[in-house]
C-alpha atoms as a PDB file:
ATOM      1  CA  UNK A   1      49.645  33.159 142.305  1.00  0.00           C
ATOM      2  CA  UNK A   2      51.455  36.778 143.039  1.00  0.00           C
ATOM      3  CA  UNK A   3      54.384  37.760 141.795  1.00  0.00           C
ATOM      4  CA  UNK A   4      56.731  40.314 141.777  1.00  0.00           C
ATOM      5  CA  UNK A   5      57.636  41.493 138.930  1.00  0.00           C
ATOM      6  CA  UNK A   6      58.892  44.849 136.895  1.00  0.00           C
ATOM      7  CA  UNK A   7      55.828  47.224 135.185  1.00  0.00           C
ATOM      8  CA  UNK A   8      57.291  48.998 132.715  1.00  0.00           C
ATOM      9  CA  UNK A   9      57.125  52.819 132.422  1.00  0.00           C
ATOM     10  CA  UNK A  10      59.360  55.839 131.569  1.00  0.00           C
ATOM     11  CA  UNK A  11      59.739  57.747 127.831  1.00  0.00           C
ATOM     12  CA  UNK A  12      60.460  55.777 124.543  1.00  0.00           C
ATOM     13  CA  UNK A  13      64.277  54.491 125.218  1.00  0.00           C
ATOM     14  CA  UNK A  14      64.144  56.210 128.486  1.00  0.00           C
ATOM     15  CA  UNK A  15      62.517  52.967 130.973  1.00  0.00           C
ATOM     16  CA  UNK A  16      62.150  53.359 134.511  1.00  0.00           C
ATOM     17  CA  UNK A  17      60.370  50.376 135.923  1.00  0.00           C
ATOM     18  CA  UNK A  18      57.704  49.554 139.295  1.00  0.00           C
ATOM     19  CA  UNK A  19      58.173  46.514 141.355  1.00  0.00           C
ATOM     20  CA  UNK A  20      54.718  45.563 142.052  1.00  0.00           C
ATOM     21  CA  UNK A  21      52.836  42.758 143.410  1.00  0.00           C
ATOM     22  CA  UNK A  22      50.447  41.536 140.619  1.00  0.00           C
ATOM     23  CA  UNK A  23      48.687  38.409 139.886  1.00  0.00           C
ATOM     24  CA  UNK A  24      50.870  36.251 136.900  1.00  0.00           C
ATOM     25  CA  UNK A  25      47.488  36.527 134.919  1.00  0.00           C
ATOM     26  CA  UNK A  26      47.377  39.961 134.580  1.00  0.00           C
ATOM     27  CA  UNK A  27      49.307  41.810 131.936  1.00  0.00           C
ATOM     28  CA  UNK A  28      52.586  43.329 132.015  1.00  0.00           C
ATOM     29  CA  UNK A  29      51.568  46.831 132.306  1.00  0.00           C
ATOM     30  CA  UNK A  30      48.334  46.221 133.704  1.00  0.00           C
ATOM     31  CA  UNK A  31      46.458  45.550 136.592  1.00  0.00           C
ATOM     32  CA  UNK A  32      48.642  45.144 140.455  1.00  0.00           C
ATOM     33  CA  UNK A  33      48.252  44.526 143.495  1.00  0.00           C
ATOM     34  CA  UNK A  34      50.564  46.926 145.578  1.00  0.00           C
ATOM     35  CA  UNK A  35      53.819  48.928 144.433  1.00  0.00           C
ATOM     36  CA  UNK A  36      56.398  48.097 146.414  1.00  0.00           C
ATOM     37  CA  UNK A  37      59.712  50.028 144.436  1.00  0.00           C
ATOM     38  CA  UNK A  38      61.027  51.269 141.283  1.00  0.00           C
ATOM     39  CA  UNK A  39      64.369  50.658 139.429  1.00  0.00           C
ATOM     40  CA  UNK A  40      66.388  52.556 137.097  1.00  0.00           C
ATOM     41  CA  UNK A  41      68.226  50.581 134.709  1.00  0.00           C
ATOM     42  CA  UNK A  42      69.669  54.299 133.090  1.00  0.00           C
ATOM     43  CA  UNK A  43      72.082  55.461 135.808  1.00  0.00           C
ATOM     44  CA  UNK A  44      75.721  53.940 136.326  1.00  0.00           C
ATOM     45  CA  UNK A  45      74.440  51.330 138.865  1.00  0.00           C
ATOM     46  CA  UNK A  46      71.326  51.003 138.215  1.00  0.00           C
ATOM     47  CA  UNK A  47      69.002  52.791 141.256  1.00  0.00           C
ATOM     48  CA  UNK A  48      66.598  50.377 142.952  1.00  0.00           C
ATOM     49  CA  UNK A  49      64.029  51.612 146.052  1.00  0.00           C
ATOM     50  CA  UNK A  50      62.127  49.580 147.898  1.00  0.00           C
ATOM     51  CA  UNK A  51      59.512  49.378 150.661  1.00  0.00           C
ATOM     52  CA  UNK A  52      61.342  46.844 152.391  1.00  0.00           C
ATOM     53  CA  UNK A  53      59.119  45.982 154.977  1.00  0.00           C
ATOM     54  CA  UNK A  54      55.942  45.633 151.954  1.00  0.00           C
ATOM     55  CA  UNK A  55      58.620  43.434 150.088  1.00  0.00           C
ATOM     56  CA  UNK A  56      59.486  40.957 153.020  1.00  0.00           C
ATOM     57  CA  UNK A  57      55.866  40.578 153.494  1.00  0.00           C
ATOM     58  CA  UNK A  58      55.228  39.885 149.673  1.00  0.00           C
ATOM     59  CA  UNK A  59      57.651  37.079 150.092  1.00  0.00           C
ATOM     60  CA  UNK A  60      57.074  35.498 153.042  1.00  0.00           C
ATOM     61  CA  UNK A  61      52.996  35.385 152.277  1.00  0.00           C
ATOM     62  CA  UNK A  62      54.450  33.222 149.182  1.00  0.00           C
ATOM     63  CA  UNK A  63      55.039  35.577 146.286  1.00  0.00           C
ATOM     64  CA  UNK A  64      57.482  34.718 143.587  1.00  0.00           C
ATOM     65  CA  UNK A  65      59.766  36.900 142.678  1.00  0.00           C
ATOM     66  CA  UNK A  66      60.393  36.783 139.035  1.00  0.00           C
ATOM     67  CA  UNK A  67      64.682  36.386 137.893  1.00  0.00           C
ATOM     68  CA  UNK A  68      65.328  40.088 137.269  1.00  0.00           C
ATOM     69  CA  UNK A  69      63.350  41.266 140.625  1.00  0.00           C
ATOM     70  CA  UNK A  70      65.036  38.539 142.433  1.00  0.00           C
ATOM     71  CA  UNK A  71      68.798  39.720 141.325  1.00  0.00           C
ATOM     72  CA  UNK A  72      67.275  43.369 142.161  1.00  0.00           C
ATOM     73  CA  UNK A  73      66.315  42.394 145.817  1.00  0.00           C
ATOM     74  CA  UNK A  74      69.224  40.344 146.536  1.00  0.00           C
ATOM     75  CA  UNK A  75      71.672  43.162 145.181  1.00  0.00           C
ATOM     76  CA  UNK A  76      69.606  45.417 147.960  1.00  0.00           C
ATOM     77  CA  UNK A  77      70.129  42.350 150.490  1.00  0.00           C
ATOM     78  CA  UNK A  78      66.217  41.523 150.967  1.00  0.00           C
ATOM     79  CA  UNK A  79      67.014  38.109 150.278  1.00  0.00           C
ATOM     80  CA  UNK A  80      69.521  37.537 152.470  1.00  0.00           C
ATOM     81  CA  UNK A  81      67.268  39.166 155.380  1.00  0.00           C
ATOM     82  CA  UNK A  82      64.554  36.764 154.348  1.00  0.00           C
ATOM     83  CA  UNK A  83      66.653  33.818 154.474  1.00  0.00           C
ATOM     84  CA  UNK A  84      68.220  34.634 158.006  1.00  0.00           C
ATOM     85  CA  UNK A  85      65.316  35.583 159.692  1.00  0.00           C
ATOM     86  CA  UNK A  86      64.130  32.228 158.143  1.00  0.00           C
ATOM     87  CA  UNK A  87      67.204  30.750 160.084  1.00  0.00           C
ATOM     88  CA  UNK A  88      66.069  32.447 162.882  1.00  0.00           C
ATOM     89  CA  UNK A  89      69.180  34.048 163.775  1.00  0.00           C
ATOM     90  CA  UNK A  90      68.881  37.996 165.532  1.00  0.00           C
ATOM     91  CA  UNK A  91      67.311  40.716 164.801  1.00  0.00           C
ATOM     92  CA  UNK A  92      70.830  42.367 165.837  1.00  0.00           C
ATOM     93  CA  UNK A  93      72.702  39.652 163.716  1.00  0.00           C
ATOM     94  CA  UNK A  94      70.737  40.080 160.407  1.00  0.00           C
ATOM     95  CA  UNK A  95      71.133  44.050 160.626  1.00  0.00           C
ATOM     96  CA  UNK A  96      75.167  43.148 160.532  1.00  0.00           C
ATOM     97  CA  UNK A  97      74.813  40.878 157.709  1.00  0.00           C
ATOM     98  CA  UNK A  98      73.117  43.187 155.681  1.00  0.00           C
ATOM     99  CA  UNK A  99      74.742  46.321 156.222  1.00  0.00           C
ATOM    100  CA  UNK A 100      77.885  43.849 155.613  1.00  0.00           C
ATOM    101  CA  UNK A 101      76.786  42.705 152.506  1.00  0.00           C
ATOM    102  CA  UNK A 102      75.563  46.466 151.599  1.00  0.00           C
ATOM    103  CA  UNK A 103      78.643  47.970 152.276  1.00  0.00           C
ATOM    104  CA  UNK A 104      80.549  45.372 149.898  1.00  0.00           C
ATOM    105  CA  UNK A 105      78.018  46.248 147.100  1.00  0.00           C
ATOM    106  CA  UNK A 106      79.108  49.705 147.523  1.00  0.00           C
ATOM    107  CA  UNK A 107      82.573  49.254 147.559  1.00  0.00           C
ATOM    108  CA  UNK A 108      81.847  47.069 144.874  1.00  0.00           C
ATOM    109  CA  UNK A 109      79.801  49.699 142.688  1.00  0.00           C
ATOM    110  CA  UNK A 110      82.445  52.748 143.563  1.00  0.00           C
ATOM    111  CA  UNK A 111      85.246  50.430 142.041  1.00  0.00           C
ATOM    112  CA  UNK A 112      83.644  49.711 138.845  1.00  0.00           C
ATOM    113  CA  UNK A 113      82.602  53.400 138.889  1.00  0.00           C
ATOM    114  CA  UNK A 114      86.777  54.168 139.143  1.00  0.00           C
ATOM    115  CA  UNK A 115      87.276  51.431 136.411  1.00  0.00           C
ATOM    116  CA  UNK A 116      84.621  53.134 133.811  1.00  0.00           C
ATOM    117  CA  UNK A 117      86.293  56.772 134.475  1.00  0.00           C
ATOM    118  CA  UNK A 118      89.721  55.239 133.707  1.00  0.00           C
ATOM    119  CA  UNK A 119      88.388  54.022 130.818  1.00  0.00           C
ATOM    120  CA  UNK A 120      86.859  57.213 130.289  1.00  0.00           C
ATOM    121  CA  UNK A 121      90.121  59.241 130.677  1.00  0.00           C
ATOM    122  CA  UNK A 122      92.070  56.120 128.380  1.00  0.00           C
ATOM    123  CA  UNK A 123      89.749  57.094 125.606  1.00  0.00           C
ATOM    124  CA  UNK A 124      90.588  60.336 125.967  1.00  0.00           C
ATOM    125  CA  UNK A 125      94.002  60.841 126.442  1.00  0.00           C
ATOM    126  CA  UNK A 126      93.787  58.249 122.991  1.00  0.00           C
ATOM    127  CA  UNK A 127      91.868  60.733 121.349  1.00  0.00           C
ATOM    128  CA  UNK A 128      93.936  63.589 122.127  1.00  0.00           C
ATOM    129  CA  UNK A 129      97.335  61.339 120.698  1.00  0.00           C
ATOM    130  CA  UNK A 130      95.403  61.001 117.042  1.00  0.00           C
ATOM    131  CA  UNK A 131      94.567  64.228 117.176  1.00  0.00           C
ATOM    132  CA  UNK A 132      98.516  65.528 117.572  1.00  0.00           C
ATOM    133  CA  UNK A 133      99.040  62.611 115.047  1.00  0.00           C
ATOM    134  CA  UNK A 134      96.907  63.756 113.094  1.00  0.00           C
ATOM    135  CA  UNK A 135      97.853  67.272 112.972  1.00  0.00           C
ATOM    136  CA  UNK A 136     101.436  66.433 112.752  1.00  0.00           C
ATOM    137  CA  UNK A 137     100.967  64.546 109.851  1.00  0.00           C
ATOM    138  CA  UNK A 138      99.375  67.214 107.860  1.00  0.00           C
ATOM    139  CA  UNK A 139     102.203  69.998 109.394  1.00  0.00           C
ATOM    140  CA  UNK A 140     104.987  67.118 107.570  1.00  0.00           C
ATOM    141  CA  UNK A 141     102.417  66.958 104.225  1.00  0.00           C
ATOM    142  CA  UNK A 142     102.315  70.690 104.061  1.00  0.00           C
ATOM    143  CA  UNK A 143     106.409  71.180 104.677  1.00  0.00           C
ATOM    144  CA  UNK A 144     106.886  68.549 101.779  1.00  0.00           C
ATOM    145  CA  UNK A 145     104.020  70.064 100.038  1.00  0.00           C
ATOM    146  CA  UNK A 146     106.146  73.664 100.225  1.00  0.00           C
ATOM    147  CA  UNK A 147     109.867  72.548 100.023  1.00  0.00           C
ATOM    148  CA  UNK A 148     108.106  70.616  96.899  1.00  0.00           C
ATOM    149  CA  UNK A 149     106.822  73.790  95.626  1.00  0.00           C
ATOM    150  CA  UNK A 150     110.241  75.733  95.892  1.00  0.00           C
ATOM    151  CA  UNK A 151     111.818  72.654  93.812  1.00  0.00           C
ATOM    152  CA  UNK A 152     109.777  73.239  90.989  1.00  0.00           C
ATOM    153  CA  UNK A 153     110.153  77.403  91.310  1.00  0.00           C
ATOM    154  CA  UNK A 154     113.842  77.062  91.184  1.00  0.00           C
ATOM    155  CA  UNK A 155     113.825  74.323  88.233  1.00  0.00           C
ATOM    156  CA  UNK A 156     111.591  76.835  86.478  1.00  0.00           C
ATOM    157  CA  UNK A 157     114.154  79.844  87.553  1.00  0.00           C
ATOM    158  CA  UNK A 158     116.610  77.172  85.965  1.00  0.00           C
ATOM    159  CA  UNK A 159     115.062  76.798  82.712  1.00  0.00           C
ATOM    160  CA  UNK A 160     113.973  80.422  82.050  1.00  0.00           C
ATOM    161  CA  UNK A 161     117.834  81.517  82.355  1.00  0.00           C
ATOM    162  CA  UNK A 162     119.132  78.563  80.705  1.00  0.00           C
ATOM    163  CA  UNK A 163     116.036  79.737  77.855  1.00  0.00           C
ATOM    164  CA  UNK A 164     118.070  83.618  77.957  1.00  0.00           C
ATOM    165  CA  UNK A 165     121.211  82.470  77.544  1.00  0.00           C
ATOM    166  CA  UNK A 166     122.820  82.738  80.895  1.00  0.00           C
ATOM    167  CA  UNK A 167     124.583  80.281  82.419  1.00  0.00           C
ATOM    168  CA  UNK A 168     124.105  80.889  86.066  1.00  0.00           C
ATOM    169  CA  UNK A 169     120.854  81.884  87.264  1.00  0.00           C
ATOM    170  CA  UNK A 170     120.625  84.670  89.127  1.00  0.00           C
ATOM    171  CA  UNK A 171     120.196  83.564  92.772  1.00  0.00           C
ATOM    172  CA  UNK A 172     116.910  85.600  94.218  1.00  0.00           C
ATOM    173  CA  UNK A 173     118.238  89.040  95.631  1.00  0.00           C
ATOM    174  CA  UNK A 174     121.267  89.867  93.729  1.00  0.00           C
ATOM    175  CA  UNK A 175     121.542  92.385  91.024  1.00  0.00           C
ATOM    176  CA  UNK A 176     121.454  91.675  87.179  1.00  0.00           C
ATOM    177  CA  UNK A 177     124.684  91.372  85.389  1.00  0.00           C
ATOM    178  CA  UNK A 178     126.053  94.878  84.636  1.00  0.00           C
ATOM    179  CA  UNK A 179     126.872  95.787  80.946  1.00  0.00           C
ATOM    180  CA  UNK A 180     130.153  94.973  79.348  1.00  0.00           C
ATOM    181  CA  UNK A 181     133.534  96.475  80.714  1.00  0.00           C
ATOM    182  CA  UNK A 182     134.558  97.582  77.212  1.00  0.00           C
ATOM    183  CA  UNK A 183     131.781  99.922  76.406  1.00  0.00           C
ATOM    184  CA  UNK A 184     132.048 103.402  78.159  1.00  0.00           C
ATOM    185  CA  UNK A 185     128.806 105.260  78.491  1.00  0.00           C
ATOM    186  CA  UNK A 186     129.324 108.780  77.362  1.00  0.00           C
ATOM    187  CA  UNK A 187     128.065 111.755  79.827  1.00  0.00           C
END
């Protein structure tokens, strides 16, 4: 029996797959008949090509598509050909139906496109608010960390003039107490 199926190729964590034709005995990656397209699971929507007239003659000669190819050539509307040209409806008819039904995937792909850069933007603008957060929170630390700092400076101030004797300590910038009125200095 054929089938078409995915073949496997592309880097380590970097796939990139074939749609082939191969017999189900063969292996995986091994031996096909004819390849008919190529997906690429790594970009946004996922890029698919396809020989669509090779496919449509795959499946109507009786090949079995397996799940993942099938979801890939209905999302590209080869299904949906198949089956209306099965019906036997137009040639003009079926052209409407699929470009219908590709136009919908597009608007369909360009508004979950919109959705993931909102989400993008979201994360961002997130980002940016723990930053400020963040920032502000060590700006507050450092201001208690300072007015903490002059505390203790003018607690020590405190205790070294309360240590000399003086009662009021002398507030930074003014001048030491003069000497005594009742002594005269002599010239």
């Amino acid at each position: 029996m054929v089938k078409l199926r995915l073949r496997r190729m592309g880097r380590k964590k970097r796939p990139v797959y074939d749609i082939v034709a191969a017999d189900s005995r063969s292996p995986r990656d091994g031996r096909f008949i004819e390849r008919i397209g190529q997906y690429n699971p790594m970009l946004v929507a996922g890029q698919v090509t396809l020989k669509r007239d090779r496919a449509l003659h795959w499946l109507q000669t009786g090949a079995q598509p397996t799940d993942t190819v099938r979801s890939l050539l209905s999302r590209e509307g080869l299904l949906l050909e198949l089956h209306l040209n099965r019906k036997g409806k137009s040639q003009e008819e079926i052209a409407q139906s699929v470009e219908n039904h590709l136009a919908a995937k597009q608007h369909r792909e360009a508004r979950d496109l919109a959705a993931l850069e909102r989400a993008a933007e979201q994360r961002r603008q997130e980002e940016e608010a723990a930053v400020r957060a963040r920032e502000e929170a060590e700006a507050k630390a450092a201001a208690e960390a300072e007015a903490a700092a002059r505390a203790a400076e003018e607690e020590a101030a405190a205790a070294a003039s309360a240590e000399t004797g003086s009662e009021e300590p002398a507030a930074e910038g003014e001048a030491a107490p003069e000497a005594p009125a009742g002594e005269e200095t002599t010239a």
